[in-house]
N, C-alpha and C. Protein backbone atom coordinates (compact mmCIF):
# COMPACT_ATOMS: atom_id res chain seq x y z
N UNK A 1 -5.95 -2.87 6.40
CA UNK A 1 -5.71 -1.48 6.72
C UNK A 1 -6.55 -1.07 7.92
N UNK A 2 -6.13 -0.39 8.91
CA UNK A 2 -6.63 0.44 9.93
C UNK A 2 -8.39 1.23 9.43
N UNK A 3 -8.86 0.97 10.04
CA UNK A 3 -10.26 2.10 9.96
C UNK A 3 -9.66 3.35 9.43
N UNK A 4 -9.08 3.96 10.35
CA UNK A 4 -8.66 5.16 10.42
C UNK A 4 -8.05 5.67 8.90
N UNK A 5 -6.93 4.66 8.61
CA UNK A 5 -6.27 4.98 6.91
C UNK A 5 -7.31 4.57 6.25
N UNK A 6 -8.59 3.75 6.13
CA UNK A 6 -9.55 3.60 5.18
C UNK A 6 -10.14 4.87 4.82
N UNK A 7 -10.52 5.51 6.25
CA UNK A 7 -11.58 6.67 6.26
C UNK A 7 -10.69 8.05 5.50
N UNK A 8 -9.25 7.92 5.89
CA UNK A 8 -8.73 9.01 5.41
C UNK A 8 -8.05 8.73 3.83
N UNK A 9 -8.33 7.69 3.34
CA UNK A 9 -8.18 7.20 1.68
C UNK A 9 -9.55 8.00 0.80
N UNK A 10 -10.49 7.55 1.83
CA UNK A 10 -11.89 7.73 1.32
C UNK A 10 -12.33 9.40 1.20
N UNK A 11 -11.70 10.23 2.15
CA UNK A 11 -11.38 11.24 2.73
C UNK A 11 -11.14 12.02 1.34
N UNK A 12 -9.81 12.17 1.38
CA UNK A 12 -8.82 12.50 0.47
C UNK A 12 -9.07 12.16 -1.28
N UNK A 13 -9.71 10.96 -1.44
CA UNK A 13 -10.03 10.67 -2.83
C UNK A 13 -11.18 11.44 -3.01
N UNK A 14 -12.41 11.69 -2.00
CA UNK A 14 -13.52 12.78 -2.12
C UNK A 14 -12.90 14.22 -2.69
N UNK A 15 -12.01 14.48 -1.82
CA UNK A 15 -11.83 15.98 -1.87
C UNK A 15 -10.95 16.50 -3.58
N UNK A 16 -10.37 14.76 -3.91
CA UNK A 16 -9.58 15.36 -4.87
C UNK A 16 -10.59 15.01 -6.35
N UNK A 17 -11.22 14.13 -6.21
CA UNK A 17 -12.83 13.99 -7.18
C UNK A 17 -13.59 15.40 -7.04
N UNK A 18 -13.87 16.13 -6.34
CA UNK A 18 -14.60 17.43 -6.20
C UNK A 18 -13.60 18.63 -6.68
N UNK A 19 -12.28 18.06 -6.32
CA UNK A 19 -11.34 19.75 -6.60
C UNK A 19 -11.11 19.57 -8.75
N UNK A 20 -10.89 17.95 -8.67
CA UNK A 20 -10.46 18.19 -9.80
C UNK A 20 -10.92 17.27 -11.00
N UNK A 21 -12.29 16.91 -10.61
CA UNK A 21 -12.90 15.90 -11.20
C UNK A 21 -12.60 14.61 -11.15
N UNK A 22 -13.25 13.53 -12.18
CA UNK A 22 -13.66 12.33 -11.60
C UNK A 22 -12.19 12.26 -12.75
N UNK A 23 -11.40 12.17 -13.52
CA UNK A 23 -10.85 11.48 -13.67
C UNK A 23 -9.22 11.66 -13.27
N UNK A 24 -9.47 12.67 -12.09
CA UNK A 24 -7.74 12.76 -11.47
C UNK A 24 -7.34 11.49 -10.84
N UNK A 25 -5.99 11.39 -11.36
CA UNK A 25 -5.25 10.75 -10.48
C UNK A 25 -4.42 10.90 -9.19
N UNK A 26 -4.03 9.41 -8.64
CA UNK A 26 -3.08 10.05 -7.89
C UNK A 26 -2.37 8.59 -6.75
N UNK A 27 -1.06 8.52 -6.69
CA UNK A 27 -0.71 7.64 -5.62
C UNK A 27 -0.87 7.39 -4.16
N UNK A 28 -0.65 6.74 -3.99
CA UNK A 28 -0.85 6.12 -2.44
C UNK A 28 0.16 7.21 -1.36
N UNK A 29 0.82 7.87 -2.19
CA UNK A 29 1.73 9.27 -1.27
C UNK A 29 0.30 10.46 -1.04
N UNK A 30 -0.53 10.06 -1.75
CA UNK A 30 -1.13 11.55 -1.48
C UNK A 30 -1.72 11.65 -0.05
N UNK A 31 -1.87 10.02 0.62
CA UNK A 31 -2.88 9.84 2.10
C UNK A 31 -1.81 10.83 3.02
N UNK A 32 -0.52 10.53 2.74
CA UNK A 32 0.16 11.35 3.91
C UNK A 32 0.91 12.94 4.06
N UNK A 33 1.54 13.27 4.68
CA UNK A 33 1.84 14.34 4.74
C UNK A 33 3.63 14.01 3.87
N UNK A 34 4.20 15.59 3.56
CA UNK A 34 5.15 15.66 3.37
C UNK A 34 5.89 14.70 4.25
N UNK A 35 6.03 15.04 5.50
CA UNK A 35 6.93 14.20 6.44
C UNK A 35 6.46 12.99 6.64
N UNK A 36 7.22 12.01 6.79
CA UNK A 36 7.19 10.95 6.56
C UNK A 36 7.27 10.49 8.67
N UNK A 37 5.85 11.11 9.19
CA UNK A 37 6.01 10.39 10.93
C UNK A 37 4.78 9.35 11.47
N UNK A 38 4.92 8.72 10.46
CA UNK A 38 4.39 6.96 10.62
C UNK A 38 4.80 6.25 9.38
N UNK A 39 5.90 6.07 9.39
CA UNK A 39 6.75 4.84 8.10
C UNK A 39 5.37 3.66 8.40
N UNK A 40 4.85 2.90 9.44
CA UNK A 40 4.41 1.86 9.80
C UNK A 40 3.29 1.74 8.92
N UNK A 41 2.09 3.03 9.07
CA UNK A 41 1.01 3.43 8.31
C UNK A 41 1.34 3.64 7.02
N UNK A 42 2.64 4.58 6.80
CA UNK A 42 2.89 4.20 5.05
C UNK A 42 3.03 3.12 4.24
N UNK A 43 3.66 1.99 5.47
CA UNK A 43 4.16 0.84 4.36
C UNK A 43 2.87 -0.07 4.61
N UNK A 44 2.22 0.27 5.22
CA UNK A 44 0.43 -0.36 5.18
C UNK A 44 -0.04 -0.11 3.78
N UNK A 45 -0.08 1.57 3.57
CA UNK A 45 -1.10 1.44 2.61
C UNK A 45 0.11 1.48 1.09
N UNK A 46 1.21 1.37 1.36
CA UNK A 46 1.88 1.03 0.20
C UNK A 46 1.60 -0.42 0.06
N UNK A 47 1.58 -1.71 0.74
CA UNK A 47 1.90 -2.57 0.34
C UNK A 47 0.56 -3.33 -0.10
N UNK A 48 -0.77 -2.94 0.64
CA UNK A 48 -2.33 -2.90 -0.04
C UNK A 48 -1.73 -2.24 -1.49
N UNK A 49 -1.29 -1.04 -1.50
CA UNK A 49 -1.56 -0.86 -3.17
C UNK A 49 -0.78 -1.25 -4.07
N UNK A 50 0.72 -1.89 -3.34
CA UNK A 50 1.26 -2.66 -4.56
C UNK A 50 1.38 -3.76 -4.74
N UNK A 51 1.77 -4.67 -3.20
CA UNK A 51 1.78 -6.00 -3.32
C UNK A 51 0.55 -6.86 -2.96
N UNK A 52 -0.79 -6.21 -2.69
CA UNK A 52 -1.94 -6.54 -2.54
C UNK A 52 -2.76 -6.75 -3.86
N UNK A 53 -3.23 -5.25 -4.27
CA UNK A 53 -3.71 -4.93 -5.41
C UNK A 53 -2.79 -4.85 -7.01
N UNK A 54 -1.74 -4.32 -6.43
CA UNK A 54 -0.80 -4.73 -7.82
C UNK A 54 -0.86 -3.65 -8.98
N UNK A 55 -1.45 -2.17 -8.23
CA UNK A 55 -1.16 -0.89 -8.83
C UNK A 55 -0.31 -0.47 -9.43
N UNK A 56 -0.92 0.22 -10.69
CA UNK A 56 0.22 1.55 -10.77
C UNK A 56 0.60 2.42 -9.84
N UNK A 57 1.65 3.09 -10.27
CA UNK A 57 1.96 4.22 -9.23
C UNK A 57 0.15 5.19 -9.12
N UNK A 58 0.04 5.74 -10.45
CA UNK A 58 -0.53 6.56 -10.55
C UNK A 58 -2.25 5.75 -10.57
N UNK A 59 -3.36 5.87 -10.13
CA UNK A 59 -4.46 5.53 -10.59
C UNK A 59 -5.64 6.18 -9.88
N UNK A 60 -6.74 6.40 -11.04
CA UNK A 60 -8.13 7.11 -10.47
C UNK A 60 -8.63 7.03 -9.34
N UNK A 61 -8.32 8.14 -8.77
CA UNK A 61 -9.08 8.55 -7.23
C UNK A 61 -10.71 7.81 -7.47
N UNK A 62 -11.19 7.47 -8.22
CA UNK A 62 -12.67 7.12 -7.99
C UNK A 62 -12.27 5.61 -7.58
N UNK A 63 -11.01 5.02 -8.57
CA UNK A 63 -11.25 3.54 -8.41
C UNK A 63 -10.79 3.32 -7.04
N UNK A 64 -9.66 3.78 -6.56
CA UNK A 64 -9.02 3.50 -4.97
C UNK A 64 -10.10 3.98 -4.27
N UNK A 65 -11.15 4.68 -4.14
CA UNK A 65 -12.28 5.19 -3.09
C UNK A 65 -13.09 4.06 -3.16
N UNK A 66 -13.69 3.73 -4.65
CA UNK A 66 -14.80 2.46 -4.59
C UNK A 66 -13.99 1.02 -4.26
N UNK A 67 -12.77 1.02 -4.51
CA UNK A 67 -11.54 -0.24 -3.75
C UNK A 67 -11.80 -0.16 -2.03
N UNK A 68 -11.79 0.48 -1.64
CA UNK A 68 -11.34 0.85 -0.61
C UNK A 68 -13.05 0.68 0.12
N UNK A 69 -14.08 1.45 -0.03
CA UNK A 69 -15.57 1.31 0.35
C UNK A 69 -15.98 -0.13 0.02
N UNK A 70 -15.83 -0.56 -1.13
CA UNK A 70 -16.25 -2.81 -1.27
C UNK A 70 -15.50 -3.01 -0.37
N UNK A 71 -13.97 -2.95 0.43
CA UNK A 71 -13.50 -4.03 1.16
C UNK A 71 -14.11 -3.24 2.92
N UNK A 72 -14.83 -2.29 2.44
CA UNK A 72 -15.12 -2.24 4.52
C UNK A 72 -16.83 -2.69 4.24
N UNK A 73 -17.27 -3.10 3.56
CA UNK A 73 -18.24 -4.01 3.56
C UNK A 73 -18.47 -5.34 4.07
């Protein structure tokens, strides 16, 4: 994945751990906007979370943030 989609995974899983606690969920749709104007960047971080990692749709914003912070190590 791009720096850029790491930082804004990491981003986004912060804000939704603070709005709605540690055990919200949420899919790999939440990094982007309604409109769909980078298919390229979507099917990035779709295919890290399904054919990489092998996700549910749905899973804890804490685990995809600490997923996501071990691999830019």
């Amino acid at each position: 994945m791009t720096p850029e989609l790491k930082q804004r995974i990491i981003l986004v899983c912060n804000k939704k751990i603070e709005s709605k606690g540690s055990t919200v969920g949420l899919s790999f749709y939440a990094f982007f906007k309604n409109k769909n104007d980078d298919p390229q960047e979507l099917m990035e971080a779709a295919t890290w979370w399904i054919e990489t990692h092998r996700l549910d749709h749905f899973e804890k914003a804490m685990k995809i943030r600490d997923m996501v912070l071990a691999e830019a190590t």
